[in-house]
C-alpha atoms as a PDB file:
ATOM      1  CA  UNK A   1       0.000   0.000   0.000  1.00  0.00           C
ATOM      2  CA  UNK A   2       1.492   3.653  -1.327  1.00  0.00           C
ATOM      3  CA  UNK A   3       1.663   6.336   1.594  1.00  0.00           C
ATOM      4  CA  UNK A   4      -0.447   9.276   0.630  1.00  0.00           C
ATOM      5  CA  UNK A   5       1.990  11.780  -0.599  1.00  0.00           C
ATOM      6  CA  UNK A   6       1.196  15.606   1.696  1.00  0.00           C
ATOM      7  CA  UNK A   7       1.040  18.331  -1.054  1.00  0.00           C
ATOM      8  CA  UNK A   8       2.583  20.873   1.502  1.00  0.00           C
ATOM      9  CA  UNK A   9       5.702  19.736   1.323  1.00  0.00           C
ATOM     10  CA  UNK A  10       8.436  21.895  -0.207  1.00  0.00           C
ATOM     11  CA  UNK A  11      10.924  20.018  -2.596  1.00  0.00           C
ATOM     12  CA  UNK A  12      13.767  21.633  -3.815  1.00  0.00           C
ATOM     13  CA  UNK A  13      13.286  25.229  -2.930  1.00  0.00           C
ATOM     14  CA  UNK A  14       9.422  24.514  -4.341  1.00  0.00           C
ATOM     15  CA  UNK A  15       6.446  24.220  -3.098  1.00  0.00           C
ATOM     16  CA  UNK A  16       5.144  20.965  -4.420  1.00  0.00           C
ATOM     17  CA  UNK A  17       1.548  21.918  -5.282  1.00  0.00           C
ATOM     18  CA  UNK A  18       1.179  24.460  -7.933  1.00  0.00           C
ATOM     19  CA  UNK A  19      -0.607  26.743  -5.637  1.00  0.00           C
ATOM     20  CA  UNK A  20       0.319  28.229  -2.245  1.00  0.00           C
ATOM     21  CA  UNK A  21       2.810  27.193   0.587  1.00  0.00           C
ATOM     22  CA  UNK A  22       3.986  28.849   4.401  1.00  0.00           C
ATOM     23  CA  UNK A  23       7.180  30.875   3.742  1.00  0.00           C
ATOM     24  CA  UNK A  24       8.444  29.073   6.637  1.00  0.00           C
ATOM     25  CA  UNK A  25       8.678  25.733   4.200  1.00  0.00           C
ATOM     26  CA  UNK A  26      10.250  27.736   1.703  1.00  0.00           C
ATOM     27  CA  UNK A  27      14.202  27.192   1.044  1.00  0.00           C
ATOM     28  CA  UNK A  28      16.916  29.991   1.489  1.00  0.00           C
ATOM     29  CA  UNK A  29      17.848  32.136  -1.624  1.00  0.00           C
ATOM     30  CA  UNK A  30      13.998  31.486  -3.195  1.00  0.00           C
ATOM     31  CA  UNK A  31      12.252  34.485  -4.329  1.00  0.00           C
ATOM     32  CA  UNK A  32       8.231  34.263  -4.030  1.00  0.00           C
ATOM     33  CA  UNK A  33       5.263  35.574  -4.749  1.00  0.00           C
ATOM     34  CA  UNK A  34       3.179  36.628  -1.314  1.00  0.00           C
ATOM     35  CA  UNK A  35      -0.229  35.166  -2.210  1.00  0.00           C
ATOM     36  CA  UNK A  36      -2.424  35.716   1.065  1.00  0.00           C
ATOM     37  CA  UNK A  37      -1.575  36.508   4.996  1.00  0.00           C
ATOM     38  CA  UNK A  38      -3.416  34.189   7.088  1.00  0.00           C
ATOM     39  CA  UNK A  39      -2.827  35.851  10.370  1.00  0.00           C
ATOM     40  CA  UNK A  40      -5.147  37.935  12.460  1.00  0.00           C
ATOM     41  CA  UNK A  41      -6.203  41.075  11.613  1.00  0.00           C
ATOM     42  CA  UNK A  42      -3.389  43.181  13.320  1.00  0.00           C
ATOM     43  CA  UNK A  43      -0.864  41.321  12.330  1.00  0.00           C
ATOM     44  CA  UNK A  44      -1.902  41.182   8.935  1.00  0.00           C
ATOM     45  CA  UNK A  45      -2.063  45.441   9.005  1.00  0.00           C
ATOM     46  CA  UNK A  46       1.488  45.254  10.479  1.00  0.00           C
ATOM     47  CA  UNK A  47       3.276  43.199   7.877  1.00  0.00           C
ATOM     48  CA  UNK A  48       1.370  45.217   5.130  1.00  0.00           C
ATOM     49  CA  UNK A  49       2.957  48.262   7.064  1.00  0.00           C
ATOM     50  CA  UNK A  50       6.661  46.298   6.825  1.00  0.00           C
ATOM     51  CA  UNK A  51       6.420  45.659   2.789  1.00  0.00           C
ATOM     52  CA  UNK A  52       4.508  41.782   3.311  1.00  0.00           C
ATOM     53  CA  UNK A  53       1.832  42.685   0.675  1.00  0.00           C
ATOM     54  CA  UNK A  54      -0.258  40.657  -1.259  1.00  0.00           C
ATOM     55  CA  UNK A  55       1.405  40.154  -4.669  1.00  0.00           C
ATOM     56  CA  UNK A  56       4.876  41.411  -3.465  1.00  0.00           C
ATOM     57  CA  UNK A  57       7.837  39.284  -4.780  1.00  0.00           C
ATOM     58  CA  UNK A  58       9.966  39.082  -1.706  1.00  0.00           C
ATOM     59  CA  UNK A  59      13.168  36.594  -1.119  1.00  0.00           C
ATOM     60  CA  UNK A  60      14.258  34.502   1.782  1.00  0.00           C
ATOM     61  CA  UNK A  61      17.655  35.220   2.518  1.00  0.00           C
ATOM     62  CA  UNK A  62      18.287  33.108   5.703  1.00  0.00           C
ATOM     63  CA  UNK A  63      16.396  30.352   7.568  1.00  0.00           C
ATOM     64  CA  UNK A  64      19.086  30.387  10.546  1.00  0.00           C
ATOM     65  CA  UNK A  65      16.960  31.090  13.751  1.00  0.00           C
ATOM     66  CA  UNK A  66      14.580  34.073  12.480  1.00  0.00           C
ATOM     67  CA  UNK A  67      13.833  33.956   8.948  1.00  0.00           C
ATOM     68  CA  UNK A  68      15.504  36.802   6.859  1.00  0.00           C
ATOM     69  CA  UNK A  69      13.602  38.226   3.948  1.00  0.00           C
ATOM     70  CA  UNK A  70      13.918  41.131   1.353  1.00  0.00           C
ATOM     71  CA  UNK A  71      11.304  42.958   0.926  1.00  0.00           C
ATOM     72  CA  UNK A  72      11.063  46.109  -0.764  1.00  0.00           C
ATOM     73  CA  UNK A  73      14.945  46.236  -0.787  1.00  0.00           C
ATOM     74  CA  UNK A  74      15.156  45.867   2.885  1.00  0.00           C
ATOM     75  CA  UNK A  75      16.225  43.415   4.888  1.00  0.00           C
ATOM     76  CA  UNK A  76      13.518  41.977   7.475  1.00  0.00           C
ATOM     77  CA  UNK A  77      13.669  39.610  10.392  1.00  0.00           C
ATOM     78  CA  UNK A  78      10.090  37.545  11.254  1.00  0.00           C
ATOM     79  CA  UNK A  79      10.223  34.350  13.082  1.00  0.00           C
ATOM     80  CA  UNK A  80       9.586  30.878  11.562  1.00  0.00           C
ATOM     81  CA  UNK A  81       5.421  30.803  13.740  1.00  0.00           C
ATOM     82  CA  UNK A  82       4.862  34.060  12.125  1.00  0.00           C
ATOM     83  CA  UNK A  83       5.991  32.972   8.338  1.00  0.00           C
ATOM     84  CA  UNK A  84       3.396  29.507   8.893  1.00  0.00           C
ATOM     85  CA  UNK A  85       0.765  32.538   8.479  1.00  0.00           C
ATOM     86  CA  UNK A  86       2.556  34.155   5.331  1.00  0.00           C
ATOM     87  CA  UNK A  87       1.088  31.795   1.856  1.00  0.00           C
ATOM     88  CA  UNK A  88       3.443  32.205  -0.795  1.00  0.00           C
ATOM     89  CA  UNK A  89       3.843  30.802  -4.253  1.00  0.00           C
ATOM     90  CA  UNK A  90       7.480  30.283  -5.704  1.00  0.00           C
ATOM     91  CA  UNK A  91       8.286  32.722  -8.988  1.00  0.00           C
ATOM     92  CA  UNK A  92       9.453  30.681 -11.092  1.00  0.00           C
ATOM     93  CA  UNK A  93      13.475  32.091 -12.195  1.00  0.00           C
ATOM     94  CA  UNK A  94      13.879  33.673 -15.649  1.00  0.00           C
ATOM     95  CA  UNK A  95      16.463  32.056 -18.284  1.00  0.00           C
ATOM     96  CA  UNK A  96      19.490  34.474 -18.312  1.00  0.00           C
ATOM     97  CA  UNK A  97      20.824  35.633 -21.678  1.00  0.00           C
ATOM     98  CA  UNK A  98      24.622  35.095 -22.179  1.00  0.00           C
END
């Protein structure tokens, strides 16, 4: 009998559904697409105040104790409970011309 695979789980830097994932699954140095804030209404005001926006590309820098993201050409600290409540969808990387 197969195991029944969890969609939520992030495989190589990606989240493995097509849709939506916690940036706190999300690998270092992957840029994403901020798709909804699940959090309670204050929170959600205050990260919309930091640059966390719905439909801002931001980029996780570092996943060593907080996580580190740019956003809006800053450099922000959040901790890993706090990104469970930030959906994200990965953007997918552009082919560089030579």
């Amino acid at each position: 009998m197969r195991k029944p695979v969890h969609e939520d789980i992030v495989r190589e830097g990606k989240c493995a559904q097509p849709a939506v994932c916690p940036l706190s699954r999300v690998r270092a140095g992957t840029v994403v697409c901020i798709k909804e804030l699940a959090t309670p209404l204050e929170l959600r005001n205050r990260l919309r105040e930091m640059g966390f926006c719905e439909e801002q590309k931001i980029k996780l820098l570092s996943r060593e104790g907080n996580l580190i993201c740019q956003v809006c050409n800053a450099r922000l600290g959040i901790s890993a409970e706090l990104a469970d409540g930030i959906l994200v969808e990965p953007v997918p990387q552009r082919l560089k011309v030579a």
